[in-house]
PDB file of N, CA and C in Angstrom:
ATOM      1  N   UNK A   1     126.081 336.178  70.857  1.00  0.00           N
ATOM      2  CA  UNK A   1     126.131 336.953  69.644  1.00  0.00           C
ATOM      3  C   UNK A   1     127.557 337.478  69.450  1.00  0.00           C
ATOM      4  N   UNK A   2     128.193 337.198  68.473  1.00  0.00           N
ATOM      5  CA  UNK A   2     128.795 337.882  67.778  1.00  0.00           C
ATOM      6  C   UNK A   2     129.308 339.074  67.466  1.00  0.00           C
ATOM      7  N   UNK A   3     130.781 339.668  68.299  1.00  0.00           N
ATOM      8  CA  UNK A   3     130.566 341.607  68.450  1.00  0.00           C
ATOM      9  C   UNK A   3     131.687 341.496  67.247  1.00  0.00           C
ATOM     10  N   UNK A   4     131.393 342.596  66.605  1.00  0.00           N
ATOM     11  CA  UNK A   4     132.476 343.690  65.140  1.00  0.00           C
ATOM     12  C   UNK A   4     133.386 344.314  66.110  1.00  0.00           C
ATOM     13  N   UNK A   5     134.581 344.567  66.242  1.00  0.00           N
ATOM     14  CA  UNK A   5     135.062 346.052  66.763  1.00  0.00           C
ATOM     15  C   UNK A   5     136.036 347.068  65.764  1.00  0.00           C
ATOM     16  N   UNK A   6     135.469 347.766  65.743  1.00  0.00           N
ATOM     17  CA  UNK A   6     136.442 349.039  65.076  1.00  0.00           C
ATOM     18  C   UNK A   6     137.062 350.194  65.984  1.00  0.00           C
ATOM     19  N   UNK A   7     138.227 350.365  64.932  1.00  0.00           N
ATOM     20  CA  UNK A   7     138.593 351.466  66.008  1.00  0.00           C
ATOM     21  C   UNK A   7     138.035 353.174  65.844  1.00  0.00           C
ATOM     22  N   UNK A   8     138.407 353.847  66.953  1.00  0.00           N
ATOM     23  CA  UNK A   8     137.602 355.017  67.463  1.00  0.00           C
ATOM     24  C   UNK A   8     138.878 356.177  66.956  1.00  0.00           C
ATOM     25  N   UNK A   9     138.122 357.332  67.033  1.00  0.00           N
ATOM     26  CA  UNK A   9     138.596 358.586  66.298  1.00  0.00           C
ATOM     27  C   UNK A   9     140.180 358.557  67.839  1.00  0.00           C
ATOM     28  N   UNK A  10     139.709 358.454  69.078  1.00  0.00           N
ATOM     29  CA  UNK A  10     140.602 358.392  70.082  1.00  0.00           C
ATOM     30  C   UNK A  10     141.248 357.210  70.116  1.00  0.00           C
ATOM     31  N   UNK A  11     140.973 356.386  69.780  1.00  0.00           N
ATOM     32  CA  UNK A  11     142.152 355.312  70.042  1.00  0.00           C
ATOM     33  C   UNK A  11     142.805 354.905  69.045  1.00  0.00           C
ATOM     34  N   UNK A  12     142.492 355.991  67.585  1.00  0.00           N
ATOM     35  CA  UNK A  12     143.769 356.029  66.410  1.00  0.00           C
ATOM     36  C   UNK A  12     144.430 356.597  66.657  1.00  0.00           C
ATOM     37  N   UNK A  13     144.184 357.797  67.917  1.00  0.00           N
ATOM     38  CA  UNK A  13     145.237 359.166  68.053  1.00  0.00           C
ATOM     39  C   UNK A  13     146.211 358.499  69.198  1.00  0.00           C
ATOM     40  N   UNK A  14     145.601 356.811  70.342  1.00  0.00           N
ATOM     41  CA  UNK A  14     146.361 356.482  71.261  1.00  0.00           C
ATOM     42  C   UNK A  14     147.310 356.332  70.153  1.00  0.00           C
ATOM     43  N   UNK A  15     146.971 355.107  69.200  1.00  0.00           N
ATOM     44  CA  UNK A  15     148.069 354.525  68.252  1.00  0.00           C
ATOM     45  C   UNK A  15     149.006 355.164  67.719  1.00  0.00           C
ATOM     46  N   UNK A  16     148.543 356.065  66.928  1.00  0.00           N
ATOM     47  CA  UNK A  16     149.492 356.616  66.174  1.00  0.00           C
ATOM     48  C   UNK A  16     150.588 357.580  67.304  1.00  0.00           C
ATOM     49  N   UNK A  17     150.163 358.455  68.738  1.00  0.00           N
ATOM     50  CA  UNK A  17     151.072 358.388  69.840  1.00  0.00           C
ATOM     51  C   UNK A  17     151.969 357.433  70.643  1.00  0.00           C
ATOM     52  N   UNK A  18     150.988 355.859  70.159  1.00  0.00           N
ATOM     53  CA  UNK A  18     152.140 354.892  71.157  1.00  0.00           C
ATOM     54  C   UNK A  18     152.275 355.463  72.826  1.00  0.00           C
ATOM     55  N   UNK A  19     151.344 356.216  72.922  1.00  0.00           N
ATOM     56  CA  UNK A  19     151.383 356.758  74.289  1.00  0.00           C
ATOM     57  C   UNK A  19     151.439 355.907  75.562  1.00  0.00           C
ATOM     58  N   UNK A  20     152.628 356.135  76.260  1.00  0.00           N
ATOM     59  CA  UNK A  20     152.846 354.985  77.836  1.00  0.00           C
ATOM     60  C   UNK A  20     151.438 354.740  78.475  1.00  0.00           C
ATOM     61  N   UNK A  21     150.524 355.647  78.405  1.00  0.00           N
ATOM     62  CA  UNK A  21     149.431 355.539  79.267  1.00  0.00           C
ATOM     63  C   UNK A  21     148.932 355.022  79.519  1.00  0.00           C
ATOM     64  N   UNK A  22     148.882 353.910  78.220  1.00  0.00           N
ATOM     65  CA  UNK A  22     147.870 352.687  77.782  1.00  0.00           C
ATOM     66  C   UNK A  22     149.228 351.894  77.468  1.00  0.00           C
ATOM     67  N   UNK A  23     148.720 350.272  78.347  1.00  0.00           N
ATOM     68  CA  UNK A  23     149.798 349.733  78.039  1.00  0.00           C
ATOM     69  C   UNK A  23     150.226 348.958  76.805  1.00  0.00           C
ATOM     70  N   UNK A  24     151.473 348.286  76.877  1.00  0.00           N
ATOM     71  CA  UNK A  24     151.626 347.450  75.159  1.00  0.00           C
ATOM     72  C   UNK A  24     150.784 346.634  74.817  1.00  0.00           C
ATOM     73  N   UNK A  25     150.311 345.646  75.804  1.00  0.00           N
ATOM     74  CA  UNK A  25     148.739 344.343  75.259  1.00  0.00           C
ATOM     75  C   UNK A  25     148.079 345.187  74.545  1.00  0.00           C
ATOM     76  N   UNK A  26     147.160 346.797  75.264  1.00  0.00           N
ATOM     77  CA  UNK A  26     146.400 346.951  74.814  1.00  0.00           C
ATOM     78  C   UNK A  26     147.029 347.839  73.439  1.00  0.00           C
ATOM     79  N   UNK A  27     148.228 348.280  73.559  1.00  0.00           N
ATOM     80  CA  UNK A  27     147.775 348.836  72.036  1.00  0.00           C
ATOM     81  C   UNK A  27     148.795 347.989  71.131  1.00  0.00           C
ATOM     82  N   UNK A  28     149.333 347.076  71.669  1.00  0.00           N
ATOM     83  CA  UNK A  28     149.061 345.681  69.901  1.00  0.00           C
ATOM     84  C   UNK A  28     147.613 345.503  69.497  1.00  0.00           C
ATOM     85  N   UNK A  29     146.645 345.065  70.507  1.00  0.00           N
ATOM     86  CA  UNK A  29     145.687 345.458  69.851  1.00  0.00           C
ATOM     87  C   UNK A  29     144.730 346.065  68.996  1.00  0.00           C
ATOM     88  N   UNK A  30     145.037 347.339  69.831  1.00  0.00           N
ATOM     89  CA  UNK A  30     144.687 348.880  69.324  1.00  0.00           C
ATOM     90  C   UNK A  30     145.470 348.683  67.855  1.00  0.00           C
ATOM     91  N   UNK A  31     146.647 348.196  67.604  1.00  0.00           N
ATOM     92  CA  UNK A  31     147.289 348.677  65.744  1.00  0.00           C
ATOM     93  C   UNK A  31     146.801 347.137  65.703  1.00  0.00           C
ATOM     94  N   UNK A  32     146.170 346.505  65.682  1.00  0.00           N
ATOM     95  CA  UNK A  32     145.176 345.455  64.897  1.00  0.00           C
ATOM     96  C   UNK A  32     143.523 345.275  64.430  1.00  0.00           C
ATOM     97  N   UNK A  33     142.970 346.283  65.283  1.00  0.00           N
ATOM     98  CA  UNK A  33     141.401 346.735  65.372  1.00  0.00           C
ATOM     99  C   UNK A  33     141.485 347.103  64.131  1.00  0.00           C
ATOM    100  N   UNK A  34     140.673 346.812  62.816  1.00  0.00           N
ATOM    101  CA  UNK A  34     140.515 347.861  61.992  1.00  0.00           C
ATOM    102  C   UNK A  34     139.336 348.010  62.231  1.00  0.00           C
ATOM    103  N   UNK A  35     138.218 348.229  60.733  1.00  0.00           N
ATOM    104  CA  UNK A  35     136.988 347.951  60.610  1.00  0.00           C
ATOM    105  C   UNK A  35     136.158 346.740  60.513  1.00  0.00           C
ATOM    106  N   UNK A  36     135.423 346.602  61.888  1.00  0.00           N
ATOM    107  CA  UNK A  36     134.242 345.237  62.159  1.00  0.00           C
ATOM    108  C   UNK A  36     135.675 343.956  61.877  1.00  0.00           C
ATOM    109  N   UNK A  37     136.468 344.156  63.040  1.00  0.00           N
ATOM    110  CA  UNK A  37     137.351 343.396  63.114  1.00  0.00           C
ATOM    111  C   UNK A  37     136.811 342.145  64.043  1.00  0.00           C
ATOM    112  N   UNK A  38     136.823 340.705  63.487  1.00  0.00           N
ATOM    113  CA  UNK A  38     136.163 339.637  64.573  1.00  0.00           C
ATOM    114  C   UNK A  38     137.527 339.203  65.601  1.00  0.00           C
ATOM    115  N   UNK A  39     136.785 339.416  66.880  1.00  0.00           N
ATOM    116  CA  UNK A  39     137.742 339.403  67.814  1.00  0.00           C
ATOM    117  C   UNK A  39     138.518 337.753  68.198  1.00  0.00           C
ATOM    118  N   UNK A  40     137.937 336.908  67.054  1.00  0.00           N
ATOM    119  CA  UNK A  40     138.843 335.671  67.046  1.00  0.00           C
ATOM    120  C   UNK A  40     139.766 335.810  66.041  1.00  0.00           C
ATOM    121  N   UNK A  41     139.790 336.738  65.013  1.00  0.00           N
ATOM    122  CA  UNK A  41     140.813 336.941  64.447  1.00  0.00           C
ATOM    123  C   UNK A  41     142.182 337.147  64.797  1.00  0.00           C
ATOM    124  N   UNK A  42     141.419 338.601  65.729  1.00  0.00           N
ATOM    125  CA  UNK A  42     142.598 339.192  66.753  1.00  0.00           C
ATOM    126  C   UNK A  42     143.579 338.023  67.612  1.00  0.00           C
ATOM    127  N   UNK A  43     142.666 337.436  68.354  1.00  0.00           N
ATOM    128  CA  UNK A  43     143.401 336.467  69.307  1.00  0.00           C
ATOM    129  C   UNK A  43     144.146 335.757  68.305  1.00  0.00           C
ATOM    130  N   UNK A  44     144.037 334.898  67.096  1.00  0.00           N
ATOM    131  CA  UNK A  44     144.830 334.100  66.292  1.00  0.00           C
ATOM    132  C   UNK A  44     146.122 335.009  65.799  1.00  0.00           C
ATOM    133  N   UNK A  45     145.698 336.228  65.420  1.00  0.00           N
ATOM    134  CA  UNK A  45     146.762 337.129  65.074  1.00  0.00           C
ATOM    135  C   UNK A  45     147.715 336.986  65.847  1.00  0.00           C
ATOM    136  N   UNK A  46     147.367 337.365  67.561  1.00  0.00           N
ATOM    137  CA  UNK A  46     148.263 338.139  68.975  1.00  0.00           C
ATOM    138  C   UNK A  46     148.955 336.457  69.267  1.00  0.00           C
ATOM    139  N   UNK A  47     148.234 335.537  69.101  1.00  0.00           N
ATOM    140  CA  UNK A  47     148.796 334.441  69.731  1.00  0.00           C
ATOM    141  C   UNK A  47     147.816 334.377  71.135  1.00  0.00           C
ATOM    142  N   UNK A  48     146.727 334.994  71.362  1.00  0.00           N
ATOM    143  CA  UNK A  48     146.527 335.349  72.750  1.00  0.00           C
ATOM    144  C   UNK A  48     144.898 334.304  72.707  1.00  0.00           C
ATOM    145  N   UNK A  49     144.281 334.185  74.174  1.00  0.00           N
ATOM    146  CA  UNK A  49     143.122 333.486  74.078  1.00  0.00           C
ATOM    147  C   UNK A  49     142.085 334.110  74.107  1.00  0.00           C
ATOM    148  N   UNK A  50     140.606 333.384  73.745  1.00  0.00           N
ATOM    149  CA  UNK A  50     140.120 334.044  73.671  1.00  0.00           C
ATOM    150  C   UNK A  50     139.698 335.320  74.196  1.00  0.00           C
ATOM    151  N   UNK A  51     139.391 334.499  75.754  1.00  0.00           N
ATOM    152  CA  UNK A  51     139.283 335.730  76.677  1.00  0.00           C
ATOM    153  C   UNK A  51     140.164 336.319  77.327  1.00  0.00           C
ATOM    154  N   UNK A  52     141.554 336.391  77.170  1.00  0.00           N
ATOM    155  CA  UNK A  52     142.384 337.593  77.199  1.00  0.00           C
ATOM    156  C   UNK A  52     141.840 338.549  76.352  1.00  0.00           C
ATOM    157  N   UNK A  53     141.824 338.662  74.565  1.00  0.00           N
ATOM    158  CA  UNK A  53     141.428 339.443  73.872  1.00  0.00           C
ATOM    159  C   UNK A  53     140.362 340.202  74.245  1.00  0.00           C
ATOM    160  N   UNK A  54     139.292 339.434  74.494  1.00  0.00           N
ATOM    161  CA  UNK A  54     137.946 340.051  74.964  1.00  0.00           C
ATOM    162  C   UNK A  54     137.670 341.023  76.157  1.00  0.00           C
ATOM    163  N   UNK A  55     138.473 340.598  76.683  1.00  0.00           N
ATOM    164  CA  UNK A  55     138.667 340.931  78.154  1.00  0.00           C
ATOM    165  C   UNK A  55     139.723 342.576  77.592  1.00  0.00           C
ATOM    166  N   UNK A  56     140.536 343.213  76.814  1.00  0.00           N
ATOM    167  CA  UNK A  56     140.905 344.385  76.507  1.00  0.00           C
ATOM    168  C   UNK A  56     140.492 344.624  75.741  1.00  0.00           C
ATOM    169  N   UNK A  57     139.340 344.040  74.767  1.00  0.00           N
ATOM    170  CA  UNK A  57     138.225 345.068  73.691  1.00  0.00           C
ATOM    171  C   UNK A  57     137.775 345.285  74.953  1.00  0.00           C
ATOM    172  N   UNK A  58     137.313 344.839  75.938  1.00  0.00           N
ATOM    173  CA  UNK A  58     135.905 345.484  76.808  1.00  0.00           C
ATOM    174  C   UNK A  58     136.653 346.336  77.528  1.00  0.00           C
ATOM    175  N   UNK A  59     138.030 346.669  77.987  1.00  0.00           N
ATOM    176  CA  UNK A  59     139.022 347.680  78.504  1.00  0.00           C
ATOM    177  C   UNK A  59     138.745 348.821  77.717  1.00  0.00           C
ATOM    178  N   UNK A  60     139.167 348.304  76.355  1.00  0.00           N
ATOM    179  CA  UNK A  60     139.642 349.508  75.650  1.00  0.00           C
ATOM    180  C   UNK A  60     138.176 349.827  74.895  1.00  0.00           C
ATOM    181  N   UNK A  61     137.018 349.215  74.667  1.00  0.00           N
ATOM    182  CA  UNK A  61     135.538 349.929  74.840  1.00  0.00           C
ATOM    183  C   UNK A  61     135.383 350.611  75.813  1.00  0.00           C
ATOM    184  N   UNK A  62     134.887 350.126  77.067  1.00  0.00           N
ATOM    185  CA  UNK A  62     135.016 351.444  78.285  1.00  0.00           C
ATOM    186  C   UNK A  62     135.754 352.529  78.244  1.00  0.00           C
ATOM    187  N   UNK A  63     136.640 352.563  77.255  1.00  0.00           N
ATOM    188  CA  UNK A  63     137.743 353.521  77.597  1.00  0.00           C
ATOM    189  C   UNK A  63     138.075 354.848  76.054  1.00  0.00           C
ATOM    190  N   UNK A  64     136.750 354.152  75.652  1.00  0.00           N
ATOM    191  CA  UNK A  64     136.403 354.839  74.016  1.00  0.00           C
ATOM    192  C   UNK A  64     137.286 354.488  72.914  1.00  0.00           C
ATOM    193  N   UNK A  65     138.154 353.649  73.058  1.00  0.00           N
ATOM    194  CA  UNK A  65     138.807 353.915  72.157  1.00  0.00           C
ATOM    195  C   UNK A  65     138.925 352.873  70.707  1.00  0.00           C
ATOM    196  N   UNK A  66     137.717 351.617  71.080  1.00  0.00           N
ATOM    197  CA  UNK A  66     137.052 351.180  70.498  1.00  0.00           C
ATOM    198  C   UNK A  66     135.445 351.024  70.665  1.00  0.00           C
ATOM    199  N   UNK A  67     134.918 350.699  69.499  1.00  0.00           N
ATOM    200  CA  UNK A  67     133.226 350.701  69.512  1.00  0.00           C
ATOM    201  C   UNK A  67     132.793 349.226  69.019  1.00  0.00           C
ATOM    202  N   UNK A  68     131.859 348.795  69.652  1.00  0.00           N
ATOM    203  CA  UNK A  68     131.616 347.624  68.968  1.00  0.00           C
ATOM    204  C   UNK A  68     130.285 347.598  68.310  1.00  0.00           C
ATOM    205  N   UNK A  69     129.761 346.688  67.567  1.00  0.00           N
ATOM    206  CA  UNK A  69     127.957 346.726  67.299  1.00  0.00           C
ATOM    207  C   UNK A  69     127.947 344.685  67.397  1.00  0.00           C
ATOM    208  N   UNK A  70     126.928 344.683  67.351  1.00  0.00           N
ATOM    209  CA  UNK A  70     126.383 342.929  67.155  1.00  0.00           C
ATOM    210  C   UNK A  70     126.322 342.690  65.878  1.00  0.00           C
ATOM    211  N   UNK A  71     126.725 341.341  65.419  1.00  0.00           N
ATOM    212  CA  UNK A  71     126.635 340.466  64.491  1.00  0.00           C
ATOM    213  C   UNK A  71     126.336 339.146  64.508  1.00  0.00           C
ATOM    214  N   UNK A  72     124.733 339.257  64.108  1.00  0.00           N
ATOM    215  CA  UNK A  72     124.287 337.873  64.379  1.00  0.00           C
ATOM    216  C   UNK A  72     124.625 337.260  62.822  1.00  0.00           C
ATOM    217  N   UNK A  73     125.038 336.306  63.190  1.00  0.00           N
ATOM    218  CA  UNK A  73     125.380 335.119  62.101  1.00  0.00           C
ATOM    219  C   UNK A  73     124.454 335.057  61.591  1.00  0.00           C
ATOM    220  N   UNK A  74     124.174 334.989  60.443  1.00  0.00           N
ATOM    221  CA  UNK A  74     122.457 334.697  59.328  1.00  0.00           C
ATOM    222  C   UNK A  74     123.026 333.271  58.491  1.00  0.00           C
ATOM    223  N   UNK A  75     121.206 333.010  58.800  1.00  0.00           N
ATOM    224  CA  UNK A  75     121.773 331.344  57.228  1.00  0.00           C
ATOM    225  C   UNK A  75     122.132 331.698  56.342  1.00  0.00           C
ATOM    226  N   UNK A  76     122.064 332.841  55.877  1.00  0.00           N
ATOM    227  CA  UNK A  76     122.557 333.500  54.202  1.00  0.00           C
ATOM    228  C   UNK A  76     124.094 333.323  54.415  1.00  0.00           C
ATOM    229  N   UNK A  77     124.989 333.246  55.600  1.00  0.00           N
ATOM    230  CA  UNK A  77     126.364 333.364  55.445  1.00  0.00           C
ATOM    231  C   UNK A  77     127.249 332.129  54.563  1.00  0.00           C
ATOM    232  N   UNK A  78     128.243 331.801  53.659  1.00  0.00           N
ATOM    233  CA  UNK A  78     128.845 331.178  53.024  1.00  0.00           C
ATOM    234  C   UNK A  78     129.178 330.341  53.741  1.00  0.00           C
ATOM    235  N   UNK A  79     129.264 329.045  53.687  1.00  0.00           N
ATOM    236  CA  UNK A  79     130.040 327.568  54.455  1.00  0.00           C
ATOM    237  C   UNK A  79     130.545 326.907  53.583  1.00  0.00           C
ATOM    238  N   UNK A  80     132.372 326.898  53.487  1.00  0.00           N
ATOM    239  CA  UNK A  80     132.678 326.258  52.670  1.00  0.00           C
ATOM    240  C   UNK A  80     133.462 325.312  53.523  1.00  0.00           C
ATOM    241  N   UNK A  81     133.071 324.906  54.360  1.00  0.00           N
ATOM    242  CA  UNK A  81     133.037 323.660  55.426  1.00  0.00           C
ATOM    243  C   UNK A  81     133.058 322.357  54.721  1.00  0.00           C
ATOM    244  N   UNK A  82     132.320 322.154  53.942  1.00  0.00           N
ATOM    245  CA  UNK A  82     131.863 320.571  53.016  1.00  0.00           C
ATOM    246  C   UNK A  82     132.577 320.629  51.837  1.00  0.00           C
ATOM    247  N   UNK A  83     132.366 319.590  51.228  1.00  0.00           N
ATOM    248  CA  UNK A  83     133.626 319.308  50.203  1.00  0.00           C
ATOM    249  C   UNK A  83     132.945 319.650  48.953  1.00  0.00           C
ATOM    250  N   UNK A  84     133.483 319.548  47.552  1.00  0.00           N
ATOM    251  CA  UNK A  84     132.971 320.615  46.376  1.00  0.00           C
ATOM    252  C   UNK A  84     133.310 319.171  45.560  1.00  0.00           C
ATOM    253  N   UNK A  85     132.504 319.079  44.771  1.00  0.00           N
ATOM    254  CA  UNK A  85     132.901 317.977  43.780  1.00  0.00           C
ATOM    255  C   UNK A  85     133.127 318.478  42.520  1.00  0.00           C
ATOM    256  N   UNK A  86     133.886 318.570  41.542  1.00  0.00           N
ATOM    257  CA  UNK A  86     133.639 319.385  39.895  1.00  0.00           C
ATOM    258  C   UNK A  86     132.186 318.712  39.236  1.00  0.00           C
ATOM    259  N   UNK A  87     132.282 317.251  39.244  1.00  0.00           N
ATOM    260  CA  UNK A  87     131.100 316.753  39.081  1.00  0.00           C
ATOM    261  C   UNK A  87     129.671 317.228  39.044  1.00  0.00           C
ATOM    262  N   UNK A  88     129.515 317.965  40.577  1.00  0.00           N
ATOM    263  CA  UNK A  88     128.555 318.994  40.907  1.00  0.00           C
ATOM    264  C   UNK A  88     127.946 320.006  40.500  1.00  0.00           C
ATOM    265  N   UNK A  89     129.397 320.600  39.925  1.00  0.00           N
ATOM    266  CA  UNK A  89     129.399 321.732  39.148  1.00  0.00           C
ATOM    267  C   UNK A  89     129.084 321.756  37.801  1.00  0.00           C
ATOM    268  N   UNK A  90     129.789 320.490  37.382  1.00  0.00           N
ATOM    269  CA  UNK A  90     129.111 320.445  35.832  1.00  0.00           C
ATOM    270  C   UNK A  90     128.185 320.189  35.261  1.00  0.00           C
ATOM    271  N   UNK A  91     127.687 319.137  36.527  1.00  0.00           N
ATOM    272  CA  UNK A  91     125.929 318.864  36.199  1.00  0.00           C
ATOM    273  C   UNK A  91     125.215 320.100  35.840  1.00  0.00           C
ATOM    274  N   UNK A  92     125.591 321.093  36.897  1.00  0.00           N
ATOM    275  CA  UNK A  92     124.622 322.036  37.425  1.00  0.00           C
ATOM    276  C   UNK A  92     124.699 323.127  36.091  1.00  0.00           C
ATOM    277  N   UNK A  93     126.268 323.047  35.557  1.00  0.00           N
ATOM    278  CA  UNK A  93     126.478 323.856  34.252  1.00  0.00           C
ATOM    279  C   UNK A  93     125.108 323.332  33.031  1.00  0.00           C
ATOM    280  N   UNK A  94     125.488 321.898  32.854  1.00  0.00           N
ATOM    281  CA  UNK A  94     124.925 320.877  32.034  1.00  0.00           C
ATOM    282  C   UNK A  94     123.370 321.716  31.789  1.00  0.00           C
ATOM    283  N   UNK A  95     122.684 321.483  33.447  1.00  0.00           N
ATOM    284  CA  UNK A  95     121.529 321.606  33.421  1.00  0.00           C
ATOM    285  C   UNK A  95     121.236 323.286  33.278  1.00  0.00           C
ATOM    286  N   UNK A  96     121.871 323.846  33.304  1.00  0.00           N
ATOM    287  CA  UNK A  96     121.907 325.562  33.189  1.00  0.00           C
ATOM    288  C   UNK A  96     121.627 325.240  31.714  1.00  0.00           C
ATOM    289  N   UNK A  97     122.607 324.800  30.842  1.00  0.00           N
ATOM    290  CA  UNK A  97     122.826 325.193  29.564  1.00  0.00           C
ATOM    291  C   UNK A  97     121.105 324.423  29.013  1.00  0.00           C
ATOM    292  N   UNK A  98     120.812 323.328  29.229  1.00  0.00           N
ATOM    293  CA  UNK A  98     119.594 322.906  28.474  1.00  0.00           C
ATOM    294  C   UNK A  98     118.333 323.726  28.796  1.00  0.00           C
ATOM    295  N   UNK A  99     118.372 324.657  30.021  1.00  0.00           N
ATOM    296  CA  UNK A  99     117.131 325.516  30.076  1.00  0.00           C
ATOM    297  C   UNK A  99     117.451 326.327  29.072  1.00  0.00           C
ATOM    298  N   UNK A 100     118.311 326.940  28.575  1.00  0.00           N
ATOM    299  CA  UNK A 100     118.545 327.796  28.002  1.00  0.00           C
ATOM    300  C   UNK A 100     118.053 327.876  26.428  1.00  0.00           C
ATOM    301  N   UNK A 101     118.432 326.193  25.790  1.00  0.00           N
ATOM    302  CA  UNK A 101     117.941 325.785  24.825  1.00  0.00           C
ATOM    303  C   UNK A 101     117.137 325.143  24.238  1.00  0.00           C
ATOM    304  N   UNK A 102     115.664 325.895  24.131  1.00  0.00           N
ATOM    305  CA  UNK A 102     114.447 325.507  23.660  1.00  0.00           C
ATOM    306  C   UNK A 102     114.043 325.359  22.676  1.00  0.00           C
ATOM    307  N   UNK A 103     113.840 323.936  22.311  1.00  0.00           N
ATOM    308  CA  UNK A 103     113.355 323.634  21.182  1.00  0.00           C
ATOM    309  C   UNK A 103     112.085 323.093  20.875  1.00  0.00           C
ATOM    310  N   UNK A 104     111.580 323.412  22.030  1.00  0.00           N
ATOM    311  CA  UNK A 104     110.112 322.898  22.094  1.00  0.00           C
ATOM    312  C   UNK A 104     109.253 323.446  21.154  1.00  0.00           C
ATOM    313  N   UNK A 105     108.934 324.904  21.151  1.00  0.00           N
ATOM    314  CA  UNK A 105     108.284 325.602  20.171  1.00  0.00           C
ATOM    315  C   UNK A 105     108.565 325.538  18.661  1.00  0.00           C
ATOM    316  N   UNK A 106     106.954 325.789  17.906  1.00  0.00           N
ATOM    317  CA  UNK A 106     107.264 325.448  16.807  1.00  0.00           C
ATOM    318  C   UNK A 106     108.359 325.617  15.969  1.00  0.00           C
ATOM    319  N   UNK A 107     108.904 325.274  14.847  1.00  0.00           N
ATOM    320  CA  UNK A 107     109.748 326.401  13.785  1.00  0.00           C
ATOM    321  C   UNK A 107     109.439 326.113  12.233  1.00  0.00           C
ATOM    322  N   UNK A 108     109.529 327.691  11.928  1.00  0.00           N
ATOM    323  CA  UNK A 108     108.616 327.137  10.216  1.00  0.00           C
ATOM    324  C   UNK A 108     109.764 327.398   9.112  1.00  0.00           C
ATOM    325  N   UNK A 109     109.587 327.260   8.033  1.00  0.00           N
ATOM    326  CA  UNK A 109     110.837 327.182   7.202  1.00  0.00           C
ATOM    327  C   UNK A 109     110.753 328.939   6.913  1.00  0.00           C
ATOM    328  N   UNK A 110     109.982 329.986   7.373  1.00  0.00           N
ATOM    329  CA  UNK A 110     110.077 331.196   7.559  1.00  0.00           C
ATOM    330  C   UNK A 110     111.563 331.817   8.823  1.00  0.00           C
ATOM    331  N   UNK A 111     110.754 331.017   9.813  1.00  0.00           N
ATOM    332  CA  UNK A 111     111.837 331.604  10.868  1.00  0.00           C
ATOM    333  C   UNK A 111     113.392 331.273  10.460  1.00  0.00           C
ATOM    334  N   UNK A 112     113.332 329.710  10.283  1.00  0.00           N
ATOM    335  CA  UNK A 112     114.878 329.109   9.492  1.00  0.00           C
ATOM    336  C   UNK A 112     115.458 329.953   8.516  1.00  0.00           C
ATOM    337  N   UNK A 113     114.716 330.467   7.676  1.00  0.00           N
ATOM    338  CA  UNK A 113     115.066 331.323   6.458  1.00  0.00           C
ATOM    339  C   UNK A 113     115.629 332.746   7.445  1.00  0.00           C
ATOM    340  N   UNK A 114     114.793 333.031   8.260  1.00  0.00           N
ATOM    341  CA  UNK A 114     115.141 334.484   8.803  1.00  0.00           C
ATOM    342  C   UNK A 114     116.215 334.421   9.497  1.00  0.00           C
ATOM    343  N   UNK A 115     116.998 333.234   9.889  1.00  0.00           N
ATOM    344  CA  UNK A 115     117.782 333.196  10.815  1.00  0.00           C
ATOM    345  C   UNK A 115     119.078 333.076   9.940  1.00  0.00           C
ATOM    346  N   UNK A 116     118.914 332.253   8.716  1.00  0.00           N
ATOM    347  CA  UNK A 116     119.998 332.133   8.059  1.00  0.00           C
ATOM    348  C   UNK A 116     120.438 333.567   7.586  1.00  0.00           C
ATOM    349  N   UNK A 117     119.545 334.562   7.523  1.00  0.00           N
ATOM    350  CA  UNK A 117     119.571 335.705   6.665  1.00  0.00           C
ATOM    351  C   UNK A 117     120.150 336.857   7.573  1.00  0.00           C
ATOM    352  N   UNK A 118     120.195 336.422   8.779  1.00  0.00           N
ATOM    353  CA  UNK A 118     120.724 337.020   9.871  1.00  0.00           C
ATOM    354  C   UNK A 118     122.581 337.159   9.897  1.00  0.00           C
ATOM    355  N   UNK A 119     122.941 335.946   9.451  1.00  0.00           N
ATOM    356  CA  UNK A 119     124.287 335.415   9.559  1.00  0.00           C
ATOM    357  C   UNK A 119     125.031 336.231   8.719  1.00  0.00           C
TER     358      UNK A 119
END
């Protein structure tokens, strides 16, 4: 599963101190955590692997100064993985627009009249 990490009320106050205490890995990190930050982001950001990264969220979790929660991937999520045709799209316009326009039901030279009278 999938962890978010954000950062913590204490490990904005490490950041914004830059404090020696905590070393530089962890707080490049620390000024990259925002909110429900995915920790493959991070690593692509740092240049770093996966499990280096992982390995100082779970430092700097133990250490409060980030929090994480789970994120399970759902089928509802967007995949724009596969290719898009316009074709696709216009059908799909095409066929939008003819539900729209029904001419099935009767029409009497009343309604025609009422419609012209509309204009």
């Amino acid at each position: 599963m999938l962890r978010l990490y954000s950062l913590t009320e204490a490990g904005r106050k490490v950041w914004d101190s830059q404090s020696g205490r905590v070393s530089l890995d962890h707080r490049k990190l620390l000024g990259l955590v925002g909110i429900d930050s995915d920790p493959r982001d991070l690593s692509v950001k740092l240049g770093w692997s996966d499990s280096e990264t992982n390995e100082i969220l779970r430092e700097l979790e133990e250490g409060g100064l980030v929090k994480s929660v789970g994120a399970a991937l759902s089928q509802d999520d967007l995949d724009f993985t596969g290719s898009f045709r316009v074709e696709d799209f216009e059908a799909a316009a095409r066929a939008q627009m003819r539900k729209d326009l029904d001419f099935t039901g009767p029409l009497s030279e009343e309604a025609l009249r009422a419609a012209r009278e509309k204009k």
